[in-house]
PDB file of N, CA and C in Angstrom:
ATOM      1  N   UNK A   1      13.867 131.215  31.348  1.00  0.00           N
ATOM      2  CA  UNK A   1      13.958 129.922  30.640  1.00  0.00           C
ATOM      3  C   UNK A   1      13.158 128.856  31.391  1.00  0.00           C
ATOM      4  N   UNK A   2      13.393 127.713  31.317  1.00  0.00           N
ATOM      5  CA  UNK A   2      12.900 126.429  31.900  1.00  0.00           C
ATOM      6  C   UNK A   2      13.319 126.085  33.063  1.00  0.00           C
ATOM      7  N   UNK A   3      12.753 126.714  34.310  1.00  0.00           N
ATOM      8  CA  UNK A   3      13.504 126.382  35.466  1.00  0.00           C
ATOM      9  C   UNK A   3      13.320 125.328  35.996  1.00  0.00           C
ATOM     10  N   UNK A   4      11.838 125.267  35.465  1.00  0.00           N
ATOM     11  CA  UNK A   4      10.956 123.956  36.433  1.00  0.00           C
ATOM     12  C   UNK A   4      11.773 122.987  35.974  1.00  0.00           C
ATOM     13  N   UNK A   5      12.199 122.528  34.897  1.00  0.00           N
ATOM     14  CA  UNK A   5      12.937 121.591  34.134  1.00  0.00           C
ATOM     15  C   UNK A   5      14.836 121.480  34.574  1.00  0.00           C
ATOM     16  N   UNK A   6      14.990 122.643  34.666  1.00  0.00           N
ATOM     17  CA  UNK A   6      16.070 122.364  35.518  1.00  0.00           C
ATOM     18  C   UNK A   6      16.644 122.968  36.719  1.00  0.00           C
ATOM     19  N   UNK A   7      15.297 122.605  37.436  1.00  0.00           N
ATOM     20  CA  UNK A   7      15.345 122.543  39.202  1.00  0.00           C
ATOM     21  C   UNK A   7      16.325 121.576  39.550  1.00  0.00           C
ATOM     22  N   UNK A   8      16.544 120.262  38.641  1.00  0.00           N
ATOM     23  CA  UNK A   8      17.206 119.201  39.437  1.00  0.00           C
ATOM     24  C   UNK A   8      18.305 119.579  39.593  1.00  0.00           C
ATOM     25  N   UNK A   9      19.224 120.337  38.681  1.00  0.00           N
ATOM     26  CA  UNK A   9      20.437 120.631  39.294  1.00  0.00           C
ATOM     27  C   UNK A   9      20.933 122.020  38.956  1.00  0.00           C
ATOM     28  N   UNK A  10      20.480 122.640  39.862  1.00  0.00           N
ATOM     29  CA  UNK A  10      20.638 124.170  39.847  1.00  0.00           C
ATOM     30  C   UNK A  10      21.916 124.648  39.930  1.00  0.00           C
ATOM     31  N   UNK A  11      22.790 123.804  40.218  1.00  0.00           N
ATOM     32  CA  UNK A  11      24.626 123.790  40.789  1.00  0.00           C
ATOM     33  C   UNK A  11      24.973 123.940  38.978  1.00  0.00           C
ATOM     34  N   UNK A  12      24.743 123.045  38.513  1.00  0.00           N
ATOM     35  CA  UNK A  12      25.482 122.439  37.583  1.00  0.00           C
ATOM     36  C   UNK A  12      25.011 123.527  36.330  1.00  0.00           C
ATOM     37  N   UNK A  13      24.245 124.103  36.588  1.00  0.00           N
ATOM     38  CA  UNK A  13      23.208 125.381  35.513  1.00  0.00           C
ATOM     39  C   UNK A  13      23.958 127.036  35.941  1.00  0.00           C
ATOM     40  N   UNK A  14      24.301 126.721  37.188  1.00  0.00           N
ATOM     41  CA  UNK A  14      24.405 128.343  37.599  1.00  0.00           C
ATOM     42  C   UNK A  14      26.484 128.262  37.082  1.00  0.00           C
ATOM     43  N   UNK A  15      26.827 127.085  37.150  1.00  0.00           N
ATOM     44  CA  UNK A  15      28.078 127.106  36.757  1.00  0.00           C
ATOM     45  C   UNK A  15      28.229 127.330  35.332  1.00  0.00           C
ATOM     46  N   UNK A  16      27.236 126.944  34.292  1.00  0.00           N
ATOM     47  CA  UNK A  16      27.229 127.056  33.142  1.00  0.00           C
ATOM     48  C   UNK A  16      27.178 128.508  32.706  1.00  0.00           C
ATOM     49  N   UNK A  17      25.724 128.844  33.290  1.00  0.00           N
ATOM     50  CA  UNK A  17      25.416 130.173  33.547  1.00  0.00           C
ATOM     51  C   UNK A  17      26.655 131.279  33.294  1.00  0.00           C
ATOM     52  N   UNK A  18      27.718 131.152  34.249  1.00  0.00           N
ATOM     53  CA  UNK A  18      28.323 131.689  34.910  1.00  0.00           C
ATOM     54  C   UNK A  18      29.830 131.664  34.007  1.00  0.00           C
ATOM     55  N   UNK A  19      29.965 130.886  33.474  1.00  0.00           N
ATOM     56  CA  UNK A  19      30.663 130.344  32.245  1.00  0.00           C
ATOM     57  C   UNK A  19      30.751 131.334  31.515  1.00  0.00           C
ATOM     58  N   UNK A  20      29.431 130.922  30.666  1.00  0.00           N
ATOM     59  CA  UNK A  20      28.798 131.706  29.631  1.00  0.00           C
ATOM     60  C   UNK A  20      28.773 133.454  29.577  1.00  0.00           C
ATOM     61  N   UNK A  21      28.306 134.099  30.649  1.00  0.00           N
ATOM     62  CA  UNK A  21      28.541 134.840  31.078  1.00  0.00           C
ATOM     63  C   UNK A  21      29.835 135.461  31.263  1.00  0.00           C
ATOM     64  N   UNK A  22      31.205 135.118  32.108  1.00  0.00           N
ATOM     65  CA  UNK A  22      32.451 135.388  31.554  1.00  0.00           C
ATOM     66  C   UNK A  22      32.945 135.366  30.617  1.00  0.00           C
ATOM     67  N   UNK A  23      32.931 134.317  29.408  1.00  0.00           N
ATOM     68  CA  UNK A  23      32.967 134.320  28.512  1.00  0.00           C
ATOM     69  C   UNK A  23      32.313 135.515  27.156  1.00  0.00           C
ATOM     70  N   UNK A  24      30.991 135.587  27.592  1.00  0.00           N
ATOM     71  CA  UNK A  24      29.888 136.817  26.981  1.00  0.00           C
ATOM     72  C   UNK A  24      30.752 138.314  27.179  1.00  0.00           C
ATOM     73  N   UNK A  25      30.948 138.221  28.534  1.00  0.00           N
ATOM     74  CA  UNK A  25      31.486 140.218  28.871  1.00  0.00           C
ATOM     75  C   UNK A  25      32.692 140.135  28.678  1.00  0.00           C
TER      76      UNK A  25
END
């Protein structure tokens, strides 16, 4: 995806991420 774009807050993306992901499996 768009990392360059959201370099600024990589915390707040990998929690989403990570969310999404539990949620997904």
């Amino acid at each position: 995806a768009n990392v360059g774009q959201r370099c600024k807050e990589p915390q707040f993306i990998r929690t989403l991420v990570s969310a999404i992901l539990e949620t997904s499996t």
